[in-house]
N, C-alpha and C. Protein backbone atom coordinates (compact mmCIF):
# COMPACT_ATOMS: atom_id res chain seq x y z
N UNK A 1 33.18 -63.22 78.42
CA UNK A 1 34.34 -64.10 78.40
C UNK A 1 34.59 -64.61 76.98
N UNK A 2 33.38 -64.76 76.44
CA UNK A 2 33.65 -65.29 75.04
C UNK A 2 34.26 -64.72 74.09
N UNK A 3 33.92 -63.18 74.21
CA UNK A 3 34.51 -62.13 73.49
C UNK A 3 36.11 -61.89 73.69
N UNK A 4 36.32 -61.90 74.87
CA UNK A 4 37.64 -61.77 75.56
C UNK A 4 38.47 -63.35 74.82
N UNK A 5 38.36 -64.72 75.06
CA UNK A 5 38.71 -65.30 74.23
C UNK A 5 38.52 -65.41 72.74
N UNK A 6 37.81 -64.79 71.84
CA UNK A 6 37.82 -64.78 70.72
C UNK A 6 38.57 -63.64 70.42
N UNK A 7 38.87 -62.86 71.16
CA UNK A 7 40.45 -61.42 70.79
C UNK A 7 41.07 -62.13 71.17
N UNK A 8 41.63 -62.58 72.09
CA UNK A 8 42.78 -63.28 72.37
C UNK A 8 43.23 -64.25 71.48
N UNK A 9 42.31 -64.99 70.45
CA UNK A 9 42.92 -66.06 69.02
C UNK A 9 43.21 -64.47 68.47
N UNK A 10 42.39 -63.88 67.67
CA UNK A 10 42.53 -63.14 67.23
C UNK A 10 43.99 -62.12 66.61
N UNK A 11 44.20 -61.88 68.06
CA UNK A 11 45.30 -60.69 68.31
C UNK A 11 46.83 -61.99 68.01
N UNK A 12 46.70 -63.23 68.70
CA UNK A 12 47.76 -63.94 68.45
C UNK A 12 48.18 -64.47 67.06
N UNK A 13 46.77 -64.84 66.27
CA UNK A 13 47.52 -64.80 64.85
C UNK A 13 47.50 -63.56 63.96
N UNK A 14 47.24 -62.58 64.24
CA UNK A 14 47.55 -60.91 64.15
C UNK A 14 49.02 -61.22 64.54
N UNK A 15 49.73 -61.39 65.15
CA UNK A 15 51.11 -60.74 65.85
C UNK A 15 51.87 -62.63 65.64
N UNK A 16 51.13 -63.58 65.15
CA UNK A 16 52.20 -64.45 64.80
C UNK A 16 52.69 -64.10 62.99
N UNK A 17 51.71 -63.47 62.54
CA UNK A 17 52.21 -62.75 61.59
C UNK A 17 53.69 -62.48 61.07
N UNK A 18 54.02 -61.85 61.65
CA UNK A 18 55.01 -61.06 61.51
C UNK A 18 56.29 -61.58 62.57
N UNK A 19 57.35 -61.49 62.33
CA UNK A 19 58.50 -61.19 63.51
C UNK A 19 59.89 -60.24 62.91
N UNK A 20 59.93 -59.82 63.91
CA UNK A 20 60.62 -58.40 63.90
C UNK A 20 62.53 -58.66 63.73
N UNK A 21 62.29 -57.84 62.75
CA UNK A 21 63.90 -58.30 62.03
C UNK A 21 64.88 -57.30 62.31
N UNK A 22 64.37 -55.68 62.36
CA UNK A 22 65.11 -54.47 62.93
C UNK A 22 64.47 -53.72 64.08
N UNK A 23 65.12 -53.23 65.01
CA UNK A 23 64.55 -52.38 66.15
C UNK A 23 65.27 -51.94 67.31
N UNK A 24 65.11 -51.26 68.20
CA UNK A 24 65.69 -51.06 69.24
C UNK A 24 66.39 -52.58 70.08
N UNK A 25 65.44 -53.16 70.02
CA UNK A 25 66.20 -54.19 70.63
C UNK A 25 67.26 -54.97 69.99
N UNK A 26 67.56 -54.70 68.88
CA UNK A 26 68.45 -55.25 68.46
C UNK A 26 69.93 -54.41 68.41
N UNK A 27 69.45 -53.26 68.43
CA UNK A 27 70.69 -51.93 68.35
C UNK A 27 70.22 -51.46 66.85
N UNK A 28 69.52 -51.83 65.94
CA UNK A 28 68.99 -51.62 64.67
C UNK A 28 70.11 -52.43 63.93
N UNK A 29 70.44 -53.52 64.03
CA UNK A 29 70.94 -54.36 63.05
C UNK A 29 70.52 -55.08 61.84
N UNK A 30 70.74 -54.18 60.97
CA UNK A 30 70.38 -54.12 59.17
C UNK A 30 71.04 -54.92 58.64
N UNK A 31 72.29 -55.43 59.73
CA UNK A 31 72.52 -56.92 58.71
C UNK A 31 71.65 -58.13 58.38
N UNK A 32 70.95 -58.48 59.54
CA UNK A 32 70.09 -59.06 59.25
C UNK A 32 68.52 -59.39 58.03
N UNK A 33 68.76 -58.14 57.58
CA UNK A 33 67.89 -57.93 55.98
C UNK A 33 68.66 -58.37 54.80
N UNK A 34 67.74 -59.26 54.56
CA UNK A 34 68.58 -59.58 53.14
C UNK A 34 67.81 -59.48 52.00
N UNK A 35 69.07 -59.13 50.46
CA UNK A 35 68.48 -58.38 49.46
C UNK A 35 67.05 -59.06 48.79
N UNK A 36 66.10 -58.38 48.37
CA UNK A 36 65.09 -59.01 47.48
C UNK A 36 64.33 -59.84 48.33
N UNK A 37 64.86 -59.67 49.61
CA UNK A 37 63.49 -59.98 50.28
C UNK A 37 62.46 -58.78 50.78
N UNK A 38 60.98 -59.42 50.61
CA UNK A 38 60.01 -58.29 51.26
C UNK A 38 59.58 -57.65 52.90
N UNK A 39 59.66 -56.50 53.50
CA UNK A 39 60.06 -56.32 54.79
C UNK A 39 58.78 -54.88 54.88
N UNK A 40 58.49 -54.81 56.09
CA UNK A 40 57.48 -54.19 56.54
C UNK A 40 58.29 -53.01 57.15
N UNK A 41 58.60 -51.72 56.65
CA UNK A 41 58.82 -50.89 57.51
C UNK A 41 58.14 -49.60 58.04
N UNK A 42 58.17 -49.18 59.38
CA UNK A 42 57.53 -48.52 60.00
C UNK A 42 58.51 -47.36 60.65
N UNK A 43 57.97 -46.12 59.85
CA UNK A 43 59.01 -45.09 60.18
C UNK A 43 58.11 -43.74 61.67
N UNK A 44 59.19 -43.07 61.95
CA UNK A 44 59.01 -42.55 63.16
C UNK A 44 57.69 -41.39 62.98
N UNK A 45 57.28 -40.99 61.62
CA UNK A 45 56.12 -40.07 61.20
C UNK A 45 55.33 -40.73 60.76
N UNK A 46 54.80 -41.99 61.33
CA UNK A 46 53.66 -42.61 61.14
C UNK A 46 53.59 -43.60 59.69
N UNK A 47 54.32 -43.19 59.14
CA UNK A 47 54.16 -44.37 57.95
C UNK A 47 54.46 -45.56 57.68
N UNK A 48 54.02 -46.16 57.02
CA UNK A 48 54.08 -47.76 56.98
C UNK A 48 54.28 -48.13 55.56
N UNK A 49 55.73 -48.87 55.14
CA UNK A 49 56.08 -49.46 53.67
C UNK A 49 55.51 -50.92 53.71
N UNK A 50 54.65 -51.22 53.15
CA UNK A 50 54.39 -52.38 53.03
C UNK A 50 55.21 -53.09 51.76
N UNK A 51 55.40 -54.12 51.97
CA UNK A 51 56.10 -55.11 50.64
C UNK A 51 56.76 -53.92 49.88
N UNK A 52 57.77 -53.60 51.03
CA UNK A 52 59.16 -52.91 50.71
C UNK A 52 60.37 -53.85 50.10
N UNK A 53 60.92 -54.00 48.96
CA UNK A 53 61.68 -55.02 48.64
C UNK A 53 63.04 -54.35 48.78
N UNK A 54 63.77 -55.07 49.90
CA UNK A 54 65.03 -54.19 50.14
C UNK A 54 66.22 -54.82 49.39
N UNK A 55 67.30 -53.48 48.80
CA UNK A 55 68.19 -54.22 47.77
C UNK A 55 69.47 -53.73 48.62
N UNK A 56 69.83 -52.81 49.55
CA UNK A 56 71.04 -52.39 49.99
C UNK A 56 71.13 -51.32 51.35
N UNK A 57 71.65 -51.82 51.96
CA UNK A 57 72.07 -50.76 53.24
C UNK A 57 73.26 -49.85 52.75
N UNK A 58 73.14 -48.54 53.14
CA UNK A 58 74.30 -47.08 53.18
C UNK A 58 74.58 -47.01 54.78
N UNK A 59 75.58 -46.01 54.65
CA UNK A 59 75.88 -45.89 55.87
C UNK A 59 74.37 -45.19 56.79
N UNK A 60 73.54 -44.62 55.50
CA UNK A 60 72.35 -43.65 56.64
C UNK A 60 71.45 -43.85 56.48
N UNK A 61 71.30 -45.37 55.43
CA UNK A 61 69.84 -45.27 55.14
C UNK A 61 69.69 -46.68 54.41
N UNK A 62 68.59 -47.09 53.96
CA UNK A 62 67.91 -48.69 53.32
C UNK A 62 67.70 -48.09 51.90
N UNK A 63 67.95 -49.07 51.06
CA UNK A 63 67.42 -48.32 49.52
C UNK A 63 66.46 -50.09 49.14
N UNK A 64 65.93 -49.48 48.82
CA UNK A 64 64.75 -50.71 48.40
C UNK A 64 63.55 -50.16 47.18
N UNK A 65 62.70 -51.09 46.85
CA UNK A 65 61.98 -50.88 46.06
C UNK A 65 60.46 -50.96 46.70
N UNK A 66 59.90 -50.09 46.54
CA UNK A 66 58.29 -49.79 46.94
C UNK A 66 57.50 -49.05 46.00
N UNK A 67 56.34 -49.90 45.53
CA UNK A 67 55.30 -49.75 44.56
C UNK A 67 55.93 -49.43 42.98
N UNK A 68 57.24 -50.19 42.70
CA UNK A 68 57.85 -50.44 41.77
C UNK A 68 58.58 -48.79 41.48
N UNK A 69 58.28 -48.32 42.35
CA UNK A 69 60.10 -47.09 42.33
C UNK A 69 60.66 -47.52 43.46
N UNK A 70 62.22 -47.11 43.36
CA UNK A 70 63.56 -47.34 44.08
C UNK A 70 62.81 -46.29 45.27
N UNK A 71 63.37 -46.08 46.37
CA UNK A 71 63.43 -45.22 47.13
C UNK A 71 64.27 -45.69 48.35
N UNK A 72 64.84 -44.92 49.03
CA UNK A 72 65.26 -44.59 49.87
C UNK A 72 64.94 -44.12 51.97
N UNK A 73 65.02 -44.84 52.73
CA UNK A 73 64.61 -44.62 54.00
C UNK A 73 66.17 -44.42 54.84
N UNK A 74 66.14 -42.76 55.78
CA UNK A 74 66.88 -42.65 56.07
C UNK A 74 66.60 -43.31 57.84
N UNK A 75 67.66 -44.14 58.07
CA UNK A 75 68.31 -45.10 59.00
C UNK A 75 67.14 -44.73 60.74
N UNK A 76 67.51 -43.05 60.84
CA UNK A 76 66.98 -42.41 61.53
C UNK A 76 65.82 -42.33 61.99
N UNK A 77 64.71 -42.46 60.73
CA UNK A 77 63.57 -42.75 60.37
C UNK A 77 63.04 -43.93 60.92
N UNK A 78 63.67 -44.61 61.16
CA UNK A 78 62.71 -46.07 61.28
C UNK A 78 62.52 -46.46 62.45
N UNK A 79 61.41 -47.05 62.73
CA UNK A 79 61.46 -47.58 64.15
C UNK A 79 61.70 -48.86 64.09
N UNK A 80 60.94 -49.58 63.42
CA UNK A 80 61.33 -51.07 63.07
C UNK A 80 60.77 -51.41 62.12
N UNK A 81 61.41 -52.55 61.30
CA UNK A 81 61.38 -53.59 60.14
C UNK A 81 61.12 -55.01 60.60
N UNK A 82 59.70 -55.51 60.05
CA UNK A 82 59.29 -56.70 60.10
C UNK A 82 59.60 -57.25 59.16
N UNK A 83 59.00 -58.58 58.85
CA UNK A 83 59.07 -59.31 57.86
C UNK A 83 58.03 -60.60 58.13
N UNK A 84 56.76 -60.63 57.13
CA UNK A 84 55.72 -61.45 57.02
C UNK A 84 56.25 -62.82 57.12
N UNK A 85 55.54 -63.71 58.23
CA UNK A 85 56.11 -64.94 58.47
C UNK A 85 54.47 -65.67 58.20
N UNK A 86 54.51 -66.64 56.83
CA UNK A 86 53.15 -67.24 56.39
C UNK A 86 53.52 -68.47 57.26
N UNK A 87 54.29 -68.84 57.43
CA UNK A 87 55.04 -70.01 57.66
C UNK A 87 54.50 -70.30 59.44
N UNK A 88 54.50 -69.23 59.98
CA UNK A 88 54.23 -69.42 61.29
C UNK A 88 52.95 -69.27 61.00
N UNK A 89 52.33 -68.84 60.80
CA UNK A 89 50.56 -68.54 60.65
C UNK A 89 49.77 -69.72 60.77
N UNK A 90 49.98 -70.22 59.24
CA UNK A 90 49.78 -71.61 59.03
C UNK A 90 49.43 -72.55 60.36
N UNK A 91 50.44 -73.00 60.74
CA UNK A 91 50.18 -74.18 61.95
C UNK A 91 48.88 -73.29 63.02
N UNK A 92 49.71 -72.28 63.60
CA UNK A 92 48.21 -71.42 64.39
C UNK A 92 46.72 -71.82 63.87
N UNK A 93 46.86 -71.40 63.00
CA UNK A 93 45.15 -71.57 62.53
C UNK A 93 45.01 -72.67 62.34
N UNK A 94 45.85 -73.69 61.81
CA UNK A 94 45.19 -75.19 61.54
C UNK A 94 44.91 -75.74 63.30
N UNK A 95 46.10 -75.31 64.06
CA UNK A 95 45.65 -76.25 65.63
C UNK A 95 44.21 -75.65 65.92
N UNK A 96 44.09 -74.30 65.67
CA UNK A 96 43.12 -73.59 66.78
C UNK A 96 41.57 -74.29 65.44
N UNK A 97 41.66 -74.15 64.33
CA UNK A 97 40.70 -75.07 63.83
C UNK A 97 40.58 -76.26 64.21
N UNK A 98 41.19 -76.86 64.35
CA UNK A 98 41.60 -78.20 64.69
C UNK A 98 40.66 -78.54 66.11
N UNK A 99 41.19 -77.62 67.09
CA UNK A 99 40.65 -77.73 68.36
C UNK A 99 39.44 -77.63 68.59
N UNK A 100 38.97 -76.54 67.48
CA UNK A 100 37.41 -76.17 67.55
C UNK A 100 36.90 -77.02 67.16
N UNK A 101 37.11 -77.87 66.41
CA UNK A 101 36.29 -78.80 65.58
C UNK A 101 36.11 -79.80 66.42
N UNK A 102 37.15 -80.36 67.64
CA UNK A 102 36.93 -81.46 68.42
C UNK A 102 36.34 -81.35 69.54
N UNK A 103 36.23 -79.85 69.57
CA UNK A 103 35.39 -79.88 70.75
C UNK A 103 34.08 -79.48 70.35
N UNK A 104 33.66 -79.35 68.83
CA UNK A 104 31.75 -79.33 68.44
C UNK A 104 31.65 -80.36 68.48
N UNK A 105 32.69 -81.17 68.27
CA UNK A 105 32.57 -82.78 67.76
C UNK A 105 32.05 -83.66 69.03
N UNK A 106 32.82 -83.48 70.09
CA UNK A 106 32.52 -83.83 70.85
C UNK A 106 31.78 -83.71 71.77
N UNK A 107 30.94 -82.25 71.93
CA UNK A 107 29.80 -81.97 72.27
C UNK A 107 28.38 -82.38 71.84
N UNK A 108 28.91 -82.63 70.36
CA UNK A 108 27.65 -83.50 69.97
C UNK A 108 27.53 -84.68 69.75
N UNK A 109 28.35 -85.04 70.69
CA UNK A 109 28.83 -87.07 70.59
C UNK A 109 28.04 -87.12 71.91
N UNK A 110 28.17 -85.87 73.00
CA UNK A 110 27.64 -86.21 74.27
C UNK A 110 26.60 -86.36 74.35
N UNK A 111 25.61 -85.53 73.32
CA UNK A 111 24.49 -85.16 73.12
C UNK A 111 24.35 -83.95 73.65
N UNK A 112 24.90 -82.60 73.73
CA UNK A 112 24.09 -81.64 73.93
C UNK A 112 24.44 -81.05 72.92
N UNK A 113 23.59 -79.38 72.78
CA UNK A 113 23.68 -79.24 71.48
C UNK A 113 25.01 -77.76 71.56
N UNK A 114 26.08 -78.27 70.87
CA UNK A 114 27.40 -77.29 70.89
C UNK A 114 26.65 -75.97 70.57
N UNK A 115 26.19 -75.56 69.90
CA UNK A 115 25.59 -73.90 70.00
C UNK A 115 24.84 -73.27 70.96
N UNK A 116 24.33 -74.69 71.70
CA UNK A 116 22.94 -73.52 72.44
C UNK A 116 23.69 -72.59 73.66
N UNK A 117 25.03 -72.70 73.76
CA UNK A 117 25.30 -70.86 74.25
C UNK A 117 25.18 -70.10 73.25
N UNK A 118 25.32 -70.01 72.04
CA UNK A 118 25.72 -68.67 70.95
C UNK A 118 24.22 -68.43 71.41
N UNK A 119 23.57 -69.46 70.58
CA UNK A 119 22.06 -68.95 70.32
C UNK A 119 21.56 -68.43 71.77
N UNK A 120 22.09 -68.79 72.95
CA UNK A 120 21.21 -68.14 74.14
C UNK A 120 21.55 -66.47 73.84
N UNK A 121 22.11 -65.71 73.70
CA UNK A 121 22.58 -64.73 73.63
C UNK A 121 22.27 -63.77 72.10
């Protein structure tokens, strides 16, 4: 169980990470990207642009900057475009620290000793 809740923090600030700016669910609306900002894209042959800095939409494709050359992603290609959210992260980890801390805290206000599950195991 412990394991199962420690993926479960895990995977949620994994995936508060990010929120998804282009995709099917949107119909692929590229208006929503704006220039000189950095965007995560993930194309249909497995690849992944990290801190893609996008400067312009074409009718068929994204032109942006990745690893300081221009390049080009045709429209077709993509499955979806994220965009790194630090902003949401942040609060996650401070509550879930937060929480942990009040409940060692308070385990050892009761007097028992907050580790002796880890250490049983």
């Amino acid at each position: 169980m412990k394991k199962f809740t420690l993926f479960i923090v895990i995977f949620t600030v994994m995936i508060s990470c990010v929120s998804t700016k282009v995709s099917g669910r949107n119909d692929y609306d590229y208006s929503r990207l704006k220039p000189n900002s950095e965007y995560i894209v993930k194309t249909k042959t497995g690849k992944v642009f990290r801190q893609f800095k996008f400067k312009e939409e074409t009718d068929n494709s994204i032109v942006g900057i990745y690893k300081k050359e221009e390049m080009e992603i045709e429209k077709d290609d993509i499955i979806k475009i994220n965009k790194f959210s630090g902003a949401k992260t942040f609060p996650l980890i401070f509550v879930t620290g937060a929480a942990a801390g009040i409940a060692l805290i308070a385990a050892a206000l009761s007097g028992s000793d907050p580790l002796y599950e880890l250490k049983k195991h």
